[in-house]
C-alpha atoms as a PDB file:
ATOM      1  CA  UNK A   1     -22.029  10.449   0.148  1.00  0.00           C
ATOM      2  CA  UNK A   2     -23.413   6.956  -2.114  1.00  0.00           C
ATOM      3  CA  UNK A   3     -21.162   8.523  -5.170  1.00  0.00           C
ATOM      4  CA  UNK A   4     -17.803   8.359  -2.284  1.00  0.00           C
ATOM      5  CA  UNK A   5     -19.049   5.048  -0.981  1.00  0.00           C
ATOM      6  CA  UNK A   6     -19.572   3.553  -4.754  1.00  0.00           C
ATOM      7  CA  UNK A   7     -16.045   4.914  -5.930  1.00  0.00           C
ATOM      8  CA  UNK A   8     -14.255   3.916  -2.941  1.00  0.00           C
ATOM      9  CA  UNK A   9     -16.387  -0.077  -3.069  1.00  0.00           C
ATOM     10  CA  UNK A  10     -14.885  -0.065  -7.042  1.00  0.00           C
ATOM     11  CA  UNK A  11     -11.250   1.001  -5.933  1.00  0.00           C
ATOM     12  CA  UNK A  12     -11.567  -1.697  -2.791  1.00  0.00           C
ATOM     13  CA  UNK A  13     -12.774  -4.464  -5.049  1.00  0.00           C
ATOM     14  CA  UNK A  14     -10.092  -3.832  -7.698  1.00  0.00           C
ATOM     15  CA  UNK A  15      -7.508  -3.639  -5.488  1.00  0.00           C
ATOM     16  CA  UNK A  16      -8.953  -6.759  -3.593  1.00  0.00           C
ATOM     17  CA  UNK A  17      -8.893  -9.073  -6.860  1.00  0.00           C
ATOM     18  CA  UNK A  18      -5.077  -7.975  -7.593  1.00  0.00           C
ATOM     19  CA  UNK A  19      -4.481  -8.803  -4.121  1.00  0.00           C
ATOM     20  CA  UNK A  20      -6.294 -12.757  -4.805  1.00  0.00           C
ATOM     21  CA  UNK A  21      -4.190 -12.720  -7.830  1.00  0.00           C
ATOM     22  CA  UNK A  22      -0.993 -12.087  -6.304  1.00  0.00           C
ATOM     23  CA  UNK A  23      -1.951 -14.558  -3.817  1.00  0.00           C
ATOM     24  CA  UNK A  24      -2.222 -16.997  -6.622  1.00  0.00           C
ATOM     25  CA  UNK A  25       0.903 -16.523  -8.491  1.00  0.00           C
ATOM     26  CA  UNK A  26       3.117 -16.367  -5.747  1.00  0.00           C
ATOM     27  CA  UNK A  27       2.893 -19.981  -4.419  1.00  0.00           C
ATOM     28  CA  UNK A  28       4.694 -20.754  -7.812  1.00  0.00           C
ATOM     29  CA  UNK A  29       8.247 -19.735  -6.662  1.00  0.00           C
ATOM     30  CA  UNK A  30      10.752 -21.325  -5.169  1.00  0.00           C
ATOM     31  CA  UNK A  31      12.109 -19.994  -1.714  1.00  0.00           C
ATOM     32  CA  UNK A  32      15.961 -18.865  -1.288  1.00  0.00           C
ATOM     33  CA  UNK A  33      14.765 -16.979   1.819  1.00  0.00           C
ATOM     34  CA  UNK A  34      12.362 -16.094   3.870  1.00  0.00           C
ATOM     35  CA  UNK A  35      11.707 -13.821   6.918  1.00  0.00           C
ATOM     36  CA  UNK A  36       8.203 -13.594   8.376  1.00  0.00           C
ATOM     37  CA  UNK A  37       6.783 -10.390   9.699  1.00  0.00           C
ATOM     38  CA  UNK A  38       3.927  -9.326  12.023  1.00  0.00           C
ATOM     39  CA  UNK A  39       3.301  -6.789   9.204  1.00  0.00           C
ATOM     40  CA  UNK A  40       1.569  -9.228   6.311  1.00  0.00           C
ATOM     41  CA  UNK A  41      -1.437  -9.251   4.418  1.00  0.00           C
ATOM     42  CA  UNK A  42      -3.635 -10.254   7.409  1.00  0.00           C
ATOM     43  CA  UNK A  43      -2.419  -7.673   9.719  1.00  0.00           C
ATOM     44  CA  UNK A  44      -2.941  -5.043   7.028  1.00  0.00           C
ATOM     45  CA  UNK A  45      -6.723  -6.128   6.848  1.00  0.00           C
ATOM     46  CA  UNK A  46      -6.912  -5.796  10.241  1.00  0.00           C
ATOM     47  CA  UNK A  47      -5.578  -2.241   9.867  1.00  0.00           C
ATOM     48  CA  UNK A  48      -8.155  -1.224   7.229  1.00  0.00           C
ATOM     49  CA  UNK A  49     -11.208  -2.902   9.255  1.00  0.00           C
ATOM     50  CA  UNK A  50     -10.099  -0.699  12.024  1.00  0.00           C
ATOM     51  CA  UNK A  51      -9.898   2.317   9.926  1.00  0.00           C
ATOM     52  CA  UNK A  52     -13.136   1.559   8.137  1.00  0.00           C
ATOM     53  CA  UNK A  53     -14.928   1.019  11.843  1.00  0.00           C
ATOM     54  CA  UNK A  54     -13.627   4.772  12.243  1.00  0.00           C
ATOM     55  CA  UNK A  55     -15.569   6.032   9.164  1.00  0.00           C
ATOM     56  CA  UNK A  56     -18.360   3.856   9.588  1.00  0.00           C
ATOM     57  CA  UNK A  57     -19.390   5.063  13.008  1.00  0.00           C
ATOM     58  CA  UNK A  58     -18.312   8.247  12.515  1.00  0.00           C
ATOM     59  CA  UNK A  59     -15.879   8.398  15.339  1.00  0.00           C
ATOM     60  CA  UNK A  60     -13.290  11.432  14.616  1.00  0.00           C
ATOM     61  CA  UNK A  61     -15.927  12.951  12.139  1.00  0.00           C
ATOM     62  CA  UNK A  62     -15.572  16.499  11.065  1.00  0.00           C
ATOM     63  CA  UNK A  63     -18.709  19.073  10.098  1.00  0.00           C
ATOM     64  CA  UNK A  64     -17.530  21.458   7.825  1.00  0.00           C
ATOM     65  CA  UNK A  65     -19.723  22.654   5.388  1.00  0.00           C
ATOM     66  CA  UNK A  66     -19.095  23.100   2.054  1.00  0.00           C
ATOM     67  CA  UNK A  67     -16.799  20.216   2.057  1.00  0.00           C
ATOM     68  CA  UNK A  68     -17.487  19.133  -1.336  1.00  0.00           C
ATOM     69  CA  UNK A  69     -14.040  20.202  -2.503  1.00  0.00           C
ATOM     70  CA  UNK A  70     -12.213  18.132  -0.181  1.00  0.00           C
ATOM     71  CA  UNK A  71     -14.747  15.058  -0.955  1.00  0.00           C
ATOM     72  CA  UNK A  72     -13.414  15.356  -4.415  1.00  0.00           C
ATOM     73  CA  UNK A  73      -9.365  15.635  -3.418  1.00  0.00           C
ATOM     74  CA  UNK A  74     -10.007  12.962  -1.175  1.00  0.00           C
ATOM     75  CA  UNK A  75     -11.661  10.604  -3.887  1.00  0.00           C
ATOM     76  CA  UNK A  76      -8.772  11.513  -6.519  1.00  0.00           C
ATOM     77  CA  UNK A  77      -6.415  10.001  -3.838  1.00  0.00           C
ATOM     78  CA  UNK A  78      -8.143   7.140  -3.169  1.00  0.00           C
ATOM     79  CA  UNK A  79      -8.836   6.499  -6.668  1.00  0.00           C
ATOM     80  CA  UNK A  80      -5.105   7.135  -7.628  1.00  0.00           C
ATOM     81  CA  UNK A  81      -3.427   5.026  -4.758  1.00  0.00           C
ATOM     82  CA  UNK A  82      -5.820   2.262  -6.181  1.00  0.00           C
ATOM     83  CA  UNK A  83      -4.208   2.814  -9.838  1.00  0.00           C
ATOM     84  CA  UNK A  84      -0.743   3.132  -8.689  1.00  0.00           C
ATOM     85  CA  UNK A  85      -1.262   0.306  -6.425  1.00  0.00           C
ATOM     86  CA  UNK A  86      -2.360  -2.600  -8.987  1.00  0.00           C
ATOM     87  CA  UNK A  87       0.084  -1.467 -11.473  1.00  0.00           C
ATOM     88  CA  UNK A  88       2.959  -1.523  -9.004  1.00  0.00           C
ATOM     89  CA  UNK A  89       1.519  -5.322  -8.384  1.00  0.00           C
ATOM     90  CA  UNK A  90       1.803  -5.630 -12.334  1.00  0.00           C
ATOM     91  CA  UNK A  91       5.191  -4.713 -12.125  1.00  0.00           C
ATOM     92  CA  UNK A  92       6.672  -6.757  -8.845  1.00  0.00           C
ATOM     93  CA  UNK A  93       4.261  -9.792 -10.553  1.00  0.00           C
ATOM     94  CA  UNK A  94       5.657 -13.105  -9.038  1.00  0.00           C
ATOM     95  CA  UNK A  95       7.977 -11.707  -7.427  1.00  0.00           C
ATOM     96  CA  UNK A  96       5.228 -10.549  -4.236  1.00  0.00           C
ATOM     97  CA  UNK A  97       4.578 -12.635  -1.405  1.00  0.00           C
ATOM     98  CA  UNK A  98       2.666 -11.986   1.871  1.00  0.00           C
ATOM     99  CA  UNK A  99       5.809 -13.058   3.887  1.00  0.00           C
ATOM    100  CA  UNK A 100       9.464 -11.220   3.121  1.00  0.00           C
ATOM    101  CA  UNK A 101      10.718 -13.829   0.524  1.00  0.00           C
ATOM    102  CA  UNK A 102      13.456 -13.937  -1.589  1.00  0.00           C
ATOM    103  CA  UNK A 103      12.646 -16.130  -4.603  1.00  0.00           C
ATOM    104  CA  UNK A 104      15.230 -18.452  -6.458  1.00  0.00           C
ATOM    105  CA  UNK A 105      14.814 -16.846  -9.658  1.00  0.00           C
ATOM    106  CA  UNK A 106      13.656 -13.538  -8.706  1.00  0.00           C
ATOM    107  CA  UNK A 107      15.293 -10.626 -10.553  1.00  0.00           C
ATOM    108  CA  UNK A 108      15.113  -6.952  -9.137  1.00  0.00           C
ATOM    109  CA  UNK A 109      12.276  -4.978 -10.436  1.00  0.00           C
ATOM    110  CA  UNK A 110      13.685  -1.621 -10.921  1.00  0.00           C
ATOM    111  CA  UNK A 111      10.970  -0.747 -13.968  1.00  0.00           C
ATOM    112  CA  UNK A 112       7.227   1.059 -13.902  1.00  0.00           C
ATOM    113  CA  UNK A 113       6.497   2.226 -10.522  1.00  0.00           C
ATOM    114  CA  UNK A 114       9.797   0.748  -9.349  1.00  0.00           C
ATOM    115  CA  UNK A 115      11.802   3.530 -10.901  1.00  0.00           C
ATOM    116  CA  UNK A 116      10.030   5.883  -8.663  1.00  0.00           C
ATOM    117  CA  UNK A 117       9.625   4.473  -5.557  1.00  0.00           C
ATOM    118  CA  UNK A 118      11.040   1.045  -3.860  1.00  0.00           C
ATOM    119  CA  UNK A 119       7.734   0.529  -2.443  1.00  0.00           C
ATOM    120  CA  UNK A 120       5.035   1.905  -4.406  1.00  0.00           C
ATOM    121  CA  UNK A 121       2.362  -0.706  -2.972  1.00  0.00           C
ATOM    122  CA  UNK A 122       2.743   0.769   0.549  1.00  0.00           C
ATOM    123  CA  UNK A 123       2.992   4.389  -0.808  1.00  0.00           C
ATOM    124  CA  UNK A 124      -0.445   3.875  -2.885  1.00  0.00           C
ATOM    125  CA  UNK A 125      -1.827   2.596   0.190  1.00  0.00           C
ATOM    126  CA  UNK A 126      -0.906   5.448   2.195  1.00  0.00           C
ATOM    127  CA  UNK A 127      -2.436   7.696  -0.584  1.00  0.00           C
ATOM    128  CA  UNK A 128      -5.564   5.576  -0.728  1.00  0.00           C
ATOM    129  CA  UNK A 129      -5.665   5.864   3.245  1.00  0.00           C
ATOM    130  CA  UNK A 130      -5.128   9.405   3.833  1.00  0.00           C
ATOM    131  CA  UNK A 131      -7.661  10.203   0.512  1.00  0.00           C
ATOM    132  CA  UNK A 132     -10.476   8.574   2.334  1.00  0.00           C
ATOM    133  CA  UNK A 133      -9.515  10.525   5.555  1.00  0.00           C
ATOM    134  CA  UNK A 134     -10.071  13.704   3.456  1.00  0.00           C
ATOM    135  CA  UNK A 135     -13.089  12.520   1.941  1.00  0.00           C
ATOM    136  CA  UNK A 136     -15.191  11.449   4.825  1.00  0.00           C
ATOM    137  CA  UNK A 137     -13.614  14.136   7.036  1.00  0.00           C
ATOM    138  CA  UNK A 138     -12.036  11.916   9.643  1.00  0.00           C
ATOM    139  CA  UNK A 139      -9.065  13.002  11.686  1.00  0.00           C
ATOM    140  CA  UNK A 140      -8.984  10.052  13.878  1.00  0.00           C
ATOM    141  CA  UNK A 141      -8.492   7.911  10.239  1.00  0.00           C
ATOM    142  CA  UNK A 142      -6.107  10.172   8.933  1.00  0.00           C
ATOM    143  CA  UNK A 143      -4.374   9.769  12.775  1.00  0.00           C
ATOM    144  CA  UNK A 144      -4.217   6.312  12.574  1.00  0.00           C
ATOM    145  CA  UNK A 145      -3.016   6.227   9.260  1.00  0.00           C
ATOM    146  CA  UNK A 146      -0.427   8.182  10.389  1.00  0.00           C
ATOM    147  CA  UNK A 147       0.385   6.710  13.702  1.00  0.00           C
ATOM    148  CA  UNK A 148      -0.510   3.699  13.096  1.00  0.00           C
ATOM    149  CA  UNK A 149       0.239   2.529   9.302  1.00  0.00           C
ATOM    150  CA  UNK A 150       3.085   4.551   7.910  1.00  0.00           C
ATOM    151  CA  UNK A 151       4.914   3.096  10.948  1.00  0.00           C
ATOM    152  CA  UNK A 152       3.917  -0.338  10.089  1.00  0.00           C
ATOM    153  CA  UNK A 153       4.962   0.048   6.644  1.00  0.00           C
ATOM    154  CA  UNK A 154       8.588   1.503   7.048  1.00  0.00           C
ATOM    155  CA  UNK A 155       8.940  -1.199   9.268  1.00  0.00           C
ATOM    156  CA  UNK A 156       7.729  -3.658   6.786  1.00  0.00           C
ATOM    157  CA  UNK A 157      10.052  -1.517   4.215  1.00  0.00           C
ATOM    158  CA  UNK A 158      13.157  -1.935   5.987  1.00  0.00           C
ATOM    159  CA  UNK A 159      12.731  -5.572   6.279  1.00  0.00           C
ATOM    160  CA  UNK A 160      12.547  -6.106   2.687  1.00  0.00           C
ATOM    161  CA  UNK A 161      15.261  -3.951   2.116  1.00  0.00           C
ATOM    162  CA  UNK A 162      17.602  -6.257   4.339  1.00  0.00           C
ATOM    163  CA  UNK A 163      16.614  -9.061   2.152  1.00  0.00           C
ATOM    164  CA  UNK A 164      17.746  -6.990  -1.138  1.00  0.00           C
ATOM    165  CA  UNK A 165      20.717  -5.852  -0.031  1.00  0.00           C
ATOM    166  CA  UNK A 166      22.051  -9.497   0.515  1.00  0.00           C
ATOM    167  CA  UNK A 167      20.717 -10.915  -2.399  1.00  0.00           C
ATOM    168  CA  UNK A 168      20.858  -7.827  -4.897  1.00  0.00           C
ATOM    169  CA  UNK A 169      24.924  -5.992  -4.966  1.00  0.00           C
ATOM    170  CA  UNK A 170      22.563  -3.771  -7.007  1.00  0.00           C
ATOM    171  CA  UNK A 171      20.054  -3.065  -4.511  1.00  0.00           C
ATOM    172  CA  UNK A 172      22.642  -0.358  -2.274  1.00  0.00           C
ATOM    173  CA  UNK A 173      22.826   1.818  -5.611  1.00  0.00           C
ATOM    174  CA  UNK A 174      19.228   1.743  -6.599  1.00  0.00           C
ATOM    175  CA  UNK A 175      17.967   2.601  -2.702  1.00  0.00           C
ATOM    176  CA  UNK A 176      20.423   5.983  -3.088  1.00  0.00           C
ATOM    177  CA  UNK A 177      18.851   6.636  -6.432  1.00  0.00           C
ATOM    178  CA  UNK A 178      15.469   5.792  -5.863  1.00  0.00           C
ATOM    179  CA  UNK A 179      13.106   6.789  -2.887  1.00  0.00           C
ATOM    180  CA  UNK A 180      11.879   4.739  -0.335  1.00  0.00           C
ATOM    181  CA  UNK A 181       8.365   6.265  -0.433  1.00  0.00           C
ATOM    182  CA  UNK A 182       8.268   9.094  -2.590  1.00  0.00           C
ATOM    183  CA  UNK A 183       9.823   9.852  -5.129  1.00  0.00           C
ATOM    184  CA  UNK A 184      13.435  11.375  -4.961  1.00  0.00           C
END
């Protein structure tokens, strides 16, 4: 259980920093539009503390012996939504912001994880969620994750996609080419 705790701390720390770092770059822009959403940065935190309280104290905990092959499926995803996830920051760079904005000089990022899926930062956290609902054998994380976050993030999805429809003509033709969440 340390070697699942100290692989999951590294992915949360990475994916942490990138976080701080978009944080940092995106003040930079200037605003052509903005929408503000309940589902930001903060509320997402608020999500994971509530999943992590799950694991912590155990509540939805499985015993199944023998589990060590899902521990190990379970820390692949985790350690793979982590990967996808800062790379698909890489990719959006400056373009990110906590709140739905449209930046003046933002261009449509249809390259890296972009030509796979529109939304490859909520898709890697998905991953990351439901691989540490495998790993610690939790079905009331891997609930909430399901009930709770996916929900959240098509939400969140199809408020973006409002934004990039009106400011990208592109935007229709990419969506039909390119999934939402996984890959087409």
């Amino acid at each position: 259980m340390i070697v699942s705790d100290i692989i999951v701390g590294i992915c949360l720390f990475a994916l942490f920093t990138s976080i701080l770092i978009n944080f940092a770059e995106s003040t930079k822009g200037k605003v052509q539009k903005e929408k503000k959403s309940i589902v930001e940065t903060g509320t997402m935190i608020l999500f994971f503390l509530f999943f992590y309280s799950l694991i912590r104290f155990r509540v939805g905990s499985l015993a199944i012996p023998n589990y060590m092959i899902l521990t190990i499926i379970g820390l692949t995803m985790v350690t793979v939504g982590c990967v996808l996830n800062i790379i698909g920051r890489f990719n959006l760079g400056k373009n990110w912001a906590n709140q739905i904005k449209i930046y003046k000089q933002q261009k449509l990022v249809t390259k890296g994880m972009y030509r796979f899926v529109r939304h490859p930062l909520y898709s890697s956290l998905v991953l990351m969620f439901y691989g540490a609902s495998i790993a610690y054998l939790n079905y009331a994380a891997f609930l909430a994750n399901t009930f709770i976050f996916i929900p959240f993030m098509y939400y969140r999805a199809n408020q973006e996609e409002k934004l990039l429809k009106d400011r990208f003509k592109e935007y229709e033709e990419y969506s039909k080419k390119v999934g939402m969440f996984f890959p087409k």
